[in-house]
Protein backbone atom coordinates (compact mmCIF):
# COMPACT_ATOMS: atom_id res chain seq x y z
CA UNK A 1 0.00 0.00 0.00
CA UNK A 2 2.37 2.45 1.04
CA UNK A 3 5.03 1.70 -2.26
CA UNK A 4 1.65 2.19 -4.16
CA UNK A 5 1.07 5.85 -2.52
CA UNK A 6 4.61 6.39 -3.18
CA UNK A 7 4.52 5.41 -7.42
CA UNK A 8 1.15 7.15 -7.48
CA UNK A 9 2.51 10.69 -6.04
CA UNK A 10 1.98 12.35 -8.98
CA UNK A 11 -1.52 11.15 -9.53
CA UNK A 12 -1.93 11.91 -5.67
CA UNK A 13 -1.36 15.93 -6.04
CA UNK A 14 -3.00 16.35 -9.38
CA UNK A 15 -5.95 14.66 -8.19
CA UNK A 16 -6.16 16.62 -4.71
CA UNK A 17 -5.79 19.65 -6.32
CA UNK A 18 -9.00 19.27 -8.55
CA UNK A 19 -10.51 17.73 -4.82
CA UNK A 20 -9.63 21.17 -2.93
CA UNK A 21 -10.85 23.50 -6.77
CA UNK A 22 -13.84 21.37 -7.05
CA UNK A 23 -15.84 21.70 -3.97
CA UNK A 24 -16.30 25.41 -4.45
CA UNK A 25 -16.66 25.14 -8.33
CA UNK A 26 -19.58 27.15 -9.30
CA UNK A 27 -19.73 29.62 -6.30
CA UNK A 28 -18.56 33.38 -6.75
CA UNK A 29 -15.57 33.36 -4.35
CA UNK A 30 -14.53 30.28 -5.38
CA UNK A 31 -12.01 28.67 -2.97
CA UNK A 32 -11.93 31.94 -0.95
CA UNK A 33 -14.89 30.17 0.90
CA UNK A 34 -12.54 27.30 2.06
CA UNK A 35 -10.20 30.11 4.10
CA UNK A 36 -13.30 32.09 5.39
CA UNK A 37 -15.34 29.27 6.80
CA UNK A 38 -13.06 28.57 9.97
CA UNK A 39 -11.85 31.73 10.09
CA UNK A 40 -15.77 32.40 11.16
CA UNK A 41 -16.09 29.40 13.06
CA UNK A 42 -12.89 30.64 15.39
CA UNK A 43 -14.89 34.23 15.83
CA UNK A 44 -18.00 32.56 16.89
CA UNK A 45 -16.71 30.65 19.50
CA UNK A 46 -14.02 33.51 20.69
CA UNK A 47 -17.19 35.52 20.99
CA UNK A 48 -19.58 33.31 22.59
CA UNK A 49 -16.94 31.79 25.30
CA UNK A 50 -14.96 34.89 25.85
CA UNK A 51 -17.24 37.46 25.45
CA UNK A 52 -21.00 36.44 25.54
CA UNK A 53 -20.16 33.82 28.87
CA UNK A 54 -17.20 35.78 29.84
CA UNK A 55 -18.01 34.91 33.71
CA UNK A 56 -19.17 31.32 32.59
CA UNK A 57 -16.11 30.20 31.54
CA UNK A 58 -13.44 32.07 33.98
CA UNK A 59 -13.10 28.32 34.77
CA UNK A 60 -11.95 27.26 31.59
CA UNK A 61 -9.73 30.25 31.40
CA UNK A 62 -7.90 29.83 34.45
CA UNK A 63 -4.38 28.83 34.57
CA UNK A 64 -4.21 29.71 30.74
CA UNK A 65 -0.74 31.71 30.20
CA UNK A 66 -2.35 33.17 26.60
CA UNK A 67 -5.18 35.16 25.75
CA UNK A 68 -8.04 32.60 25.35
CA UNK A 69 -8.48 33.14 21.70
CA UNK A 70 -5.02 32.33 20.95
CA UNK A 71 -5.39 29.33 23.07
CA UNK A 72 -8.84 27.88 21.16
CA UNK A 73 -6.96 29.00 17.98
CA UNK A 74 -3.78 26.35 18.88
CA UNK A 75 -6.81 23.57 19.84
CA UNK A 76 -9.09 23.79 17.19
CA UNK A 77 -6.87 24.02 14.00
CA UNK A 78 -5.83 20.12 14.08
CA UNK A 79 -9.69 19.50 14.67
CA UNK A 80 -10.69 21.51 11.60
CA UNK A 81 -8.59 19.35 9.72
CA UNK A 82 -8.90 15.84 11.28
CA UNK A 83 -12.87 16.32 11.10
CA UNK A 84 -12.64 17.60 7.49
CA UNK A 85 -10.48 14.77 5.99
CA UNK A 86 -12.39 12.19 8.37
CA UNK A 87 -15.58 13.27 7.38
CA UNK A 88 -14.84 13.56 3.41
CA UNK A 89 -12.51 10.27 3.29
CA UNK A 90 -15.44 8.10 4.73
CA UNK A 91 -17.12 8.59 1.20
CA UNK A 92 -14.51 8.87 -0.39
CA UNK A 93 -15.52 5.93 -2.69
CA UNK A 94 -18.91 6.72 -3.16
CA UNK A 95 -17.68 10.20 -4.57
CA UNK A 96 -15.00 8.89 -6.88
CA UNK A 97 -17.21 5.80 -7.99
CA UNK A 98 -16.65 6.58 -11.63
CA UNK A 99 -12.36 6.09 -11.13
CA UNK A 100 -13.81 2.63 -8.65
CA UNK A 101 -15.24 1.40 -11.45
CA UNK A 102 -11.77 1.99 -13.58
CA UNK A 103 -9.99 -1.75 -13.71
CA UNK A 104 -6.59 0.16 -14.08
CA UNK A 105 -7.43 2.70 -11.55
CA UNK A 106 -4.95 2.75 -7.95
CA UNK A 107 -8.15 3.12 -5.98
CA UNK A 108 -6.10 2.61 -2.84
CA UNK A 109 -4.86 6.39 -3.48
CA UNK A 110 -8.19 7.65 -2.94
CA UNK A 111 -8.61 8.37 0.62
CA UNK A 112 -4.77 9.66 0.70
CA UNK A 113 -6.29 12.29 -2.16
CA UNK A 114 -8.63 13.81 0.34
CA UNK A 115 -6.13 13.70 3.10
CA UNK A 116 -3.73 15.81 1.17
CA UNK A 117 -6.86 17.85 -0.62
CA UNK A 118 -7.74 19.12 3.26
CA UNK A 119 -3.80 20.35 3.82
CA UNK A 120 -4.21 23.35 1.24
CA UNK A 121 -7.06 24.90 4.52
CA UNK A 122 -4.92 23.38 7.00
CA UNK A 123 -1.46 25.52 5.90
CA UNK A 124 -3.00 28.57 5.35
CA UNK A 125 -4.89 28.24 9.19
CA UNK A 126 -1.80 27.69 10.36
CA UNK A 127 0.28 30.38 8.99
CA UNK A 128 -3.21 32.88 9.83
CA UNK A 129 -2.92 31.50 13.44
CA UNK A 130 0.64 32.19 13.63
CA UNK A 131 -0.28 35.70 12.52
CA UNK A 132 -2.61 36.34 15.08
CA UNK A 133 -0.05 35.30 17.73
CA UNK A 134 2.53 38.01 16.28
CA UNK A 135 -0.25 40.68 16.53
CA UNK A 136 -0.83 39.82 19.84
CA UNK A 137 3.29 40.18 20.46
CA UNK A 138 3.94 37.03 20.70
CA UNK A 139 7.53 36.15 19.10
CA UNK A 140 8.27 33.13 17.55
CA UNK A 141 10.35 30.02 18.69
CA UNK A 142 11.89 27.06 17.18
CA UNK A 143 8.94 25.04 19.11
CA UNK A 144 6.75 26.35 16.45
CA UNK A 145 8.80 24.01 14.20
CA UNK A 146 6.95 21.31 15.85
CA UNK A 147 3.71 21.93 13.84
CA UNK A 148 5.20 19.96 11.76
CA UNK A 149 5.50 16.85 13.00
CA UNK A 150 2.10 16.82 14.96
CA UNK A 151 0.62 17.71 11.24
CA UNK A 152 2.32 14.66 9.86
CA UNK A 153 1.56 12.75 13.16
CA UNK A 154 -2.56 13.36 12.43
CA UNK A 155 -2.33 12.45 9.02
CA UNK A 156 -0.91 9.71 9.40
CA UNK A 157 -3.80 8.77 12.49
CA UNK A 158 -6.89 10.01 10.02
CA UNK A 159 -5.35 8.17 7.04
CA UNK A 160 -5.18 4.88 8.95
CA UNK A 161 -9.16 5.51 9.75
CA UNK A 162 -10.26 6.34 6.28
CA UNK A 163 -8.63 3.40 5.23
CA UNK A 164 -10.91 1.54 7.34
CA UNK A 165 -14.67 4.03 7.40
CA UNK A 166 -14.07 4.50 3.59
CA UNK A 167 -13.70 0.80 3.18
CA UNK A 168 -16.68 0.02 5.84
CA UNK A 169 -18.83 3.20 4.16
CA UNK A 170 -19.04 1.03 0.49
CA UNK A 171 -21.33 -1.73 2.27
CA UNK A 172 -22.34 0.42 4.87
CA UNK A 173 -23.63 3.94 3.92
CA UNK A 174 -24.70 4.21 7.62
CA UNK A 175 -21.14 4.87 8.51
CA UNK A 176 -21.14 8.20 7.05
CA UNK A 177 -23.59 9.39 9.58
CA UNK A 178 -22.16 7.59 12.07
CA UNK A 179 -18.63 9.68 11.83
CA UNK A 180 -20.36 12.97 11.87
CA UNK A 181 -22.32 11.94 15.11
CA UNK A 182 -18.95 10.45 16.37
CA UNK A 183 -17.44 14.35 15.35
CA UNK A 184 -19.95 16.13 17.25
CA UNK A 185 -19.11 14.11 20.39
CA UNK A 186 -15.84 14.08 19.79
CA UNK A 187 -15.03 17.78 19.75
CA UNK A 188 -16.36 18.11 23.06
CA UNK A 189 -14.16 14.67 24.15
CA UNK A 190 -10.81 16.56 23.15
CA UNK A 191 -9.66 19.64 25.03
CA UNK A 192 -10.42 22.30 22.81
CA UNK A 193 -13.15 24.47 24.14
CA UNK A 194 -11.95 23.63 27.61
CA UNK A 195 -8.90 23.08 30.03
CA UNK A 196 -8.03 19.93 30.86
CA UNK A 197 -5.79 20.95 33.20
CA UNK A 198 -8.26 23.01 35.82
CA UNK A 199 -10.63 19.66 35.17
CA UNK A 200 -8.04 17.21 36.44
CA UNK A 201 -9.43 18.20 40.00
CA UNK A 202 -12.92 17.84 39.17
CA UNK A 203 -13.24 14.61 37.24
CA UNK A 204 -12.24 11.39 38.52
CA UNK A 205 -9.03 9.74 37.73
CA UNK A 206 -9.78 7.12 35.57
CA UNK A 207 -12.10 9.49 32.90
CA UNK A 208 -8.93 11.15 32.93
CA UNK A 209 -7.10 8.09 31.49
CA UNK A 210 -10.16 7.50 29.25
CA UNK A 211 -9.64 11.11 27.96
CA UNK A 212 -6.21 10.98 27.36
CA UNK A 213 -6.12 7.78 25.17
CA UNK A 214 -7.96 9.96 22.62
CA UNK A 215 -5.41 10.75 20.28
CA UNK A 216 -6.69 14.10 19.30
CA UNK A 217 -5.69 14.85 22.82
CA UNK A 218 -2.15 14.20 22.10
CA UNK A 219 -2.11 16.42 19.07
CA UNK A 220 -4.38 19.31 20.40
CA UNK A 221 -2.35 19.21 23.28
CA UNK A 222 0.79 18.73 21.03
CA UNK A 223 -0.43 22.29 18.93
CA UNK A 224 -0.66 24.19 22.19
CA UNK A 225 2.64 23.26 23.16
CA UNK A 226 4.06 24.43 19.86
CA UNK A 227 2.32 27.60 19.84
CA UNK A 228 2.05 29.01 23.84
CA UNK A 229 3.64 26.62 26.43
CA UNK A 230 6.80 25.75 24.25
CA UNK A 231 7.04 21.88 25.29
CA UNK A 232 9.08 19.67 23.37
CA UNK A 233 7.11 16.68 22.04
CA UNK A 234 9.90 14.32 23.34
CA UNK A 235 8.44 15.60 27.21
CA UNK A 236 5.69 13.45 26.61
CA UNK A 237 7.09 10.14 25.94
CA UNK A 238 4.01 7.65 27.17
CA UNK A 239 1.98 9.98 25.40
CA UNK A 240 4.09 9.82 22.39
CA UNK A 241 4.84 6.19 22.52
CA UNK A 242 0.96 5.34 22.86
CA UNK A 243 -0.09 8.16 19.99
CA UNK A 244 2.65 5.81 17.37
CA UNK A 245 1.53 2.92 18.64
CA UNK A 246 -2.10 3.20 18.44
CA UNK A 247 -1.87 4.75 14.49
CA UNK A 248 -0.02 2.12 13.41
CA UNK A 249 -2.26 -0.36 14.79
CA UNK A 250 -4.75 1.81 13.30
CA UNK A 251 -3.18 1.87 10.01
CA UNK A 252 -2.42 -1.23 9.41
CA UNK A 253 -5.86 -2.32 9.78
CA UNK A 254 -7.64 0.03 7.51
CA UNK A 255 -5.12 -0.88 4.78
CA UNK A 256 -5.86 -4.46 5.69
CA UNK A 257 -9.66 -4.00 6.01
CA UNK A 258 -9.30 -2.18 2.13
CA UNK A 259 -7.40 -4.83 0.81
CA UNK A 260 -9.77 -7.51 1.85
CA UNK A 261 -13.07 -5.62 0.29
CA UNK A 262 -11.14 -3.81 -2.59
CA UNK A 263 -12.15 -6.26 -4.78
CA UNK A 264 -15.51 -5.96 -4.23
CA UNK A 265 -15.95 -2.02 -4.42
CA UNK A 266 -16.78 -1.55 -7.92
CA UNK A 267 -19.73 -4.09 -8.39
CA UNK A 268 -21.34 -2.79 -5.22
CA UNK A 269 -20.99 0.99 -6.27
């Protein structure tokens, strides 16, 4: 699978460019739409959880060393992406069922298309984060460099899953649904609207295991450290050590899964 991704680079850009041009083909901004949409969604919350429930969340805020937008800013960029590719990969086959249906099509490429397709939003809300943070006098540090690595580090977790929900998706339209209800719940599960830190004290010690093994925590957490505390990812080696372990697990059995059921894709679709 992986030598496959590697002969089929080519393919891979040229086909996640047209992925990232066509979803706003048609519309009078174009692809401007693609920028401004998060950008909005950042506002919203900044304004209803610092401004609108300022006193409502002084709980959340406490023990933050950052101005609280900067802080939601570092939490919710990996989210916007992980929920975009995870959400768009799942049907990934049901979208492209034209190319399924190709006998000398690399289908296996497909969900690797809209994982590199999402990264085009995912720079750009980077660099406009980073921005923020230098208007705000914040200087930058070679931590920032870490970005990086926690973007290829969530790739390489949400590729492993659409491997597996794109696969699943093909005999199972159901699943579709089922990620954007898991999304919902999940955005809430992962620190990003709230501290996990000041909650340590209120929840009990095990849900605090439970929320930790979610491996959006590691790279939420992983983006904040990069951006405001300046934490080396190497300080959190069980964390790091579990993240690895559990996306190759994960990997290996959505390319598995994909394998098995490739075959079967294109009379089904």
């Amino acid at each position: 699978m992986i030598k496959d991704i590697i002969t089929n680079k080519k393919l891979i850009a040229k086909l996640a460019k047209n992925d990232f041009k066509q979803k706003f083909a048609g519309s009078t901004l174009g692809v401007i739409w693609a920028f401004v949409q998060p950008v909005i969604t950042v506002l919203v919350y900044w304004i209803v959880f610092d401004k609108a429930l300022n006193q409502g969340t002084q709980g959340t805020k406490a023990g933050i060393d950052a101005p609280f937008v900067l802080w939601l800013s570092a939490g919710i960029v990996p989210w916007f992406y992980f929920s975009e590719v995870l959400s768009a990969g799942t049907v990934v086959l049901h979208e492209y069922n034209y190319l399924v249906k190709k006998v000398v099509f690399p289908i296996n490429v497909l969900p690797i298309v809209k994982a590199v397709s999402s990264l085009f939003v995912h720079g750009f809300f980077v660099l406009f984060t980073l921005v923020v943070y230098l208007l705000y006098g914040y200087g930058i540090s070679p931590y920032i460099l870490q970005v990086v690595y926690y973007s290829v580090a969530m790739m390489a977790l949400v590729i492993g899953l659409i491997y597996l929900t794109s696969a699943l998706c093909v005999f199972f339209k159901d699943m579709a649904q089922l990620i954007n209800i898991f999304l919902q719940v999940g955005i809430w599960a992962t620190p990003i609207m709230w501290n996990f830190d000041t909650m340590m004290e209120k929840i009990p010690t095990w849900l605090q295991i439970l929320l930790q093994l979610n491996p959006m925590y590691y790279i939420t957490s992983g983006y904040r450290d990069s951006f405001i505390s300046q934490t080396a990812f190497w300080n959190r080696p069980y964390l790091t050590i579990y993240f690895w372990a559990l996306t190759i697990v994960l990997f290996i059995l959505g390319t598995h899964v994909f394998r098995k059921l490739q075959s079967q894709f294109a009379d089904v679709l």
